[in-house]
C-alpha atoms as a PDB file:
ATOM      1  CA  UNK A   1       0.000   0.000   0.000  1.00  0.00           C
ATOM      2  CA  UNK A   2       1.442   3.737  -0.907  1.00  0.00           C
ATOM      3  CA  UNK A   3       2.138   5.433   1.968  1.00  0.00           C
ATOM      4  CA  UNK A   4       1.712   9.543   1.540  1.00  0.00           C
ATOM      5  CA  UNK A   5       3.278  12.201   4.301  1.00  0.00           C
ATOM      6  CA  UNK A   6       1.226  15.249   4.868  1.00  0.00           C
ATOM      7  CA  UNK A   7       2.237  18.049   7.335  1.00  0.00           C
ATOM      8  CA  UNK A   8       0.601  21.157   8.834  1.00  0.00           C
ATOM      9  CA  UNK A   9      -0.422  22.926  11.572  1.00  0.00           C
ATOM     10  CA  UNK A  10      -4.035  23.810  13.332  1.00  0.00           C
ATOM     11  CA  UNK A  11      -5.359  26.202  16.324  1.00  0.00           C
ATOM     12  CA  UNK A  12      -7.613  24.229  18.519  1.00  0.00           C
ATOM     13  CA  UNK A  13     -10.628  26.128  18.329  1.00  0.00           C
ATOM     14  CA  UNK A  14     -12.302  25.487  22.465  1.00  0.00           C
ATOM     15  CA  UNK A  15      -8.958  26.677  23.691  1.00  0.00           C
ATOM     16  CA  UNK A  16      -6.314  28.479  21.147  1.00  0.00           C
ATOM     17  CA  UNK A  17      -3.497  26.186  21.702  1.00  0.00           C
ATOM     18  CA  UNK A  18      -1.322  25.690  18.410  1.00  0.00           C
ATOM     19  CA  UNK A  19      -0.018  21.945  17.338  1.00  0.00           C
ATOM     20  CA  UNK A  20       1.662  21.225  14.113  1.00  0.00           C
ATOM     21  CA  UNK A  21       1.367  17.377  13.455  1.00  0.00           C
ATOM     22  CA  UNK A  22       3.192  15.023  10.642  1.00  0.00           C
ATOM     23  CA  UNK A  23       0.782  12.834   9.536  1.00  0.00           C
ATOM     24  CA  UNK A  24       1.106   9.786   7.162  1.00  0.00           C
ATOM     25  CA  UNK A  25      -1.897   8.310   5.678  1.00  0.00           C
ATOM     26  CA  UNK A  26      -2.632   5.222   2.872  1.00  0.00           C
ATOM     27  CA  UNK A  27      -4.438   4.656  -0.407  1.00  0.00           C
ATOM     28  CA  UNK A  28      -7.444   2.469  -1.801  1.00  0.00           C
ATOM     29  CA  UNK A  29     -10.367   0.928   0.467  1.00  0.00           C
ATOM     30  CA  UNK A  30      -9.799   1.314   4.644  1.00  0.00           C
ATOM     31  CA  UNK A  31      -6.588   4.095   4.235  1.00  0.00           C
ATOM     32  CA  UNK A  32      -4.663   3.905   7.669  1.00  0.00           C
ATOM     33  CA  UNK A  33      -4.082   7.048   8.843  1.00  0.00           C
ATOM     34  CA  UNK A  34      -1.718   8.755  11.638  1.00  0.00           C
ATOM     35  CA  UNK A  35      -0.267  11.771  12.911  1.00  0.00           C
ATOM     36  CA  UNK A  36       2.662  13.029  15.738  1.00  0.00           C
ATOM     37  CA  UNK A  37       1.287  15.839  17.068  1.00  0.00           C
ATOM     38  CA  UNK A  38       3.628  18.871  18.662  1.00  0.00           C
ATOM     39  CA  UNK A  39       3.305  21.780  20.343  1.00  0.00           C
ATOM     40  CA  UNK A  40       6.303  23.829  20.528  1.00  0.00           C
ATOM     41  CA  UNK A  41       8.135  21.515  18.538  1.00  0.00           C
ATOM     42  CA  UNK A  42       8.204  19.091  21.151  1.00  0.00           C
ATOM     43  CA  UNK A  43       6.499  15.696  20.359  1.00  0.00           C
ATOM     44  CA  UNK A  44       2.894  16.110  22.287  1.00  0.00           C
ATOM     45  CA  UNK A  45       1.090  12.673  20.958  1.00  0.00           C
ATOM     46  CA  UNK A  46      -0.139  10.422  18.211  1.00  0.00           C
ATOM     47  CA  UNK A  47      -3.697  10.586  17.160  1.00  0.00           C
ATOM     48  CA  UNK A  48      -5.146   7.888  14.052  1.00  0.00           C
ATOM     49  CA  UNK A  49      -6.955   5.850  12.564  1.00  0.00           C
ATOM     50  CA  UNK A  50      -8.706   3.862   9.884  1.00  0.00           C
ATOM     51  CA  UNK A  51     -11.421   5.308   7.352  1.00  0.00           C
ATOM     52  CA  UNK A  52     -13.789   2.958   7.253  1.00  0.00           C
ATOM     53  CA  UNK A  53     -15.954   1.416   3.724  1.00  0.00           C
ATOM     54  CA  UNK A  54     -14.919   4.211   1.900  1.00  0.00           C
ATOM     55  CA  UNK A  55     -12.572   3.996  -1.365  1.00  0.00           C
ATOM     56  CA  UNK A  56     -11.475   7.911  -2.622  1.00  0.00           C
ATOM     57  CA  UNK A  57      -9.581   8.866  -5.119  1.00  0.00           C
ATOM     58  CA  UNK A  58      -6.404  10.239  -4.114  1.00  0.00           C
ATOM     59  CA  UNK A  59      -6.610  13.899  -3.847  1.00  0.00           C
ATOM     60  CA  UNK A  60      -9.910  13.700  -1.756  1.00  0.00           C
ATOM     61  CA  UNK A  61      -7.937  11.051   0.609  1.00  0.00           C
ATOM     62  CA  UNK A  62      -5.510  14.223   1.378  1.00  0.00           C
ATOM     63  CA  UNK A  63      -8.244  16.288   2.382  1.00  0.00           C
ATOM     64  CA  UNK A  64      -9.855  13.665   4.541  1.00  0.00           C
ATOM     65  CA  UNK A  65      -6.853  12.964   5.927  1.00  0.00           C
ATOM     66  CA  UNK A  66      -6.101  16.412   7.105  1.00  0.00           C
ATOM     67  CA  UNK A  67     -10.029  16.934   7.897  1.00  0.00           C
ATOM     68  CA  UNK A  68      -9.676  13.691  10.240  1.00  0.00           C
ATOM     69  CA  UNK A  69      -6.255  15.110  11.597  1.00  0.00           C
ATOM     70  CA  UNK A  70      -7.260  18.539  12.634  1.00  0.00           C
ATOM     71  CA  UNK A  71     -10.913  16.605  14.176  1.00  0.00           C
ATOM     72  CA  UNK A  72      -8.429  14.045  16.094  1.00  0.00           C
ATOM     73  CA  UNK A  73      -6.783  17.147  17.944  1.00  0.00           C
ATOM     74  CA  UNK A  74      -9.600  19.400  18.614  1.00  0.00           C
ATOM     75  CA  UNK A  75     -11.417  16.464  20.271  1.00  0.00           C
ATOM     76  CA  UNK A  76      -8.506  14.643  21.887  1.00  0.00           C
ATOM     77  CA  UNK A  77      -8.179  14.825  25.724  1.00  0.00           C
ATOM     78  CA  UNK A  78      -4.883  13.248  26.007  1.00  0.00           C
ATOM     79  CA  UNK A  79      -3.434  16.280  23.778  1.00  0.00           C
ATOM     80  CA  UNK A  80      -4.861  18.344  26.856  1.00  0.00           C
ATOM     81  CA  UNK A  81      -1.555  17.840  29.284  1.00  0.00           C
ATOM     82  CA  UNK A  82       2.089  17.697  28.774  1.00  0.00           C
ATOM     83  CA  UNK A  83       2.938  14.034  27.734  1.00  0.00           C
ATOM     84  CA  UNK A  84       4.903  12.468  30.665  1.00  0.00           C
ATOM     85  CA  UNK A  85       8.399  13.828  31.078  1.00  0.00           C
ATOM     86  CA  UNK A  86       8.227  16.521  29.298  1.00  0.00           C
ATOM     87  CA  UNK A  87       6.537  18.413  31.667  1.00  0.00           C
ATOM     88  CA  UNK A  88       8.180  21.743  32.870  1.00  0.00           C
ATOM     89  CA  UNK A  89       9.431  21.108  36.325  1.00  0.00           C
ATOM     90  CA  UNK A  90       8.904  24.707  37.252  1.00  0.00           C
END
């Protein structure tokens, strides 16, 4: 299966925090998709998944890939907190 890279960044709309992610997502029926999230350029989580009974041609698969990306982190709660040790120990 072809594997494509697509990278960006979003503003979480319920709270203004910034992430840029590098995602990687498949082709054809059931694309795997996944994506590092960071905030600050420090690694902040992995958020992905599969899209399910759906087979798109390619350039729509980008766009639901980044759709599904920027949904993962606005409604992720374990993007909420620092990941464990990386916390400031201020």
């Amino acid at each position: 299966m072809t594997q494509h890279t697509l990278e960006g960044s979003y503003t979480r709309r319920r709270d203004g925090m910034q992430f840029t992610y590098k995602a990687t997502y498949g082709e054809g029926y059931r694309p795997a998709w996944r994506a590092q999230v960071y905030v600050d350029g420090r690694f902040h989580g992995e958020v992905g998944g599969v899209i399910l009974n759906i087979d798109l041609p390619s350039h729509v698969q980008r766009q639901v890939a980044q759709e599904l990306v920027h949904t993962a982190i606005e409604r992720s709660e374990h993007l909420d907190n620092e990941p464990e040790g990386l916390a400031n120990p201020l």
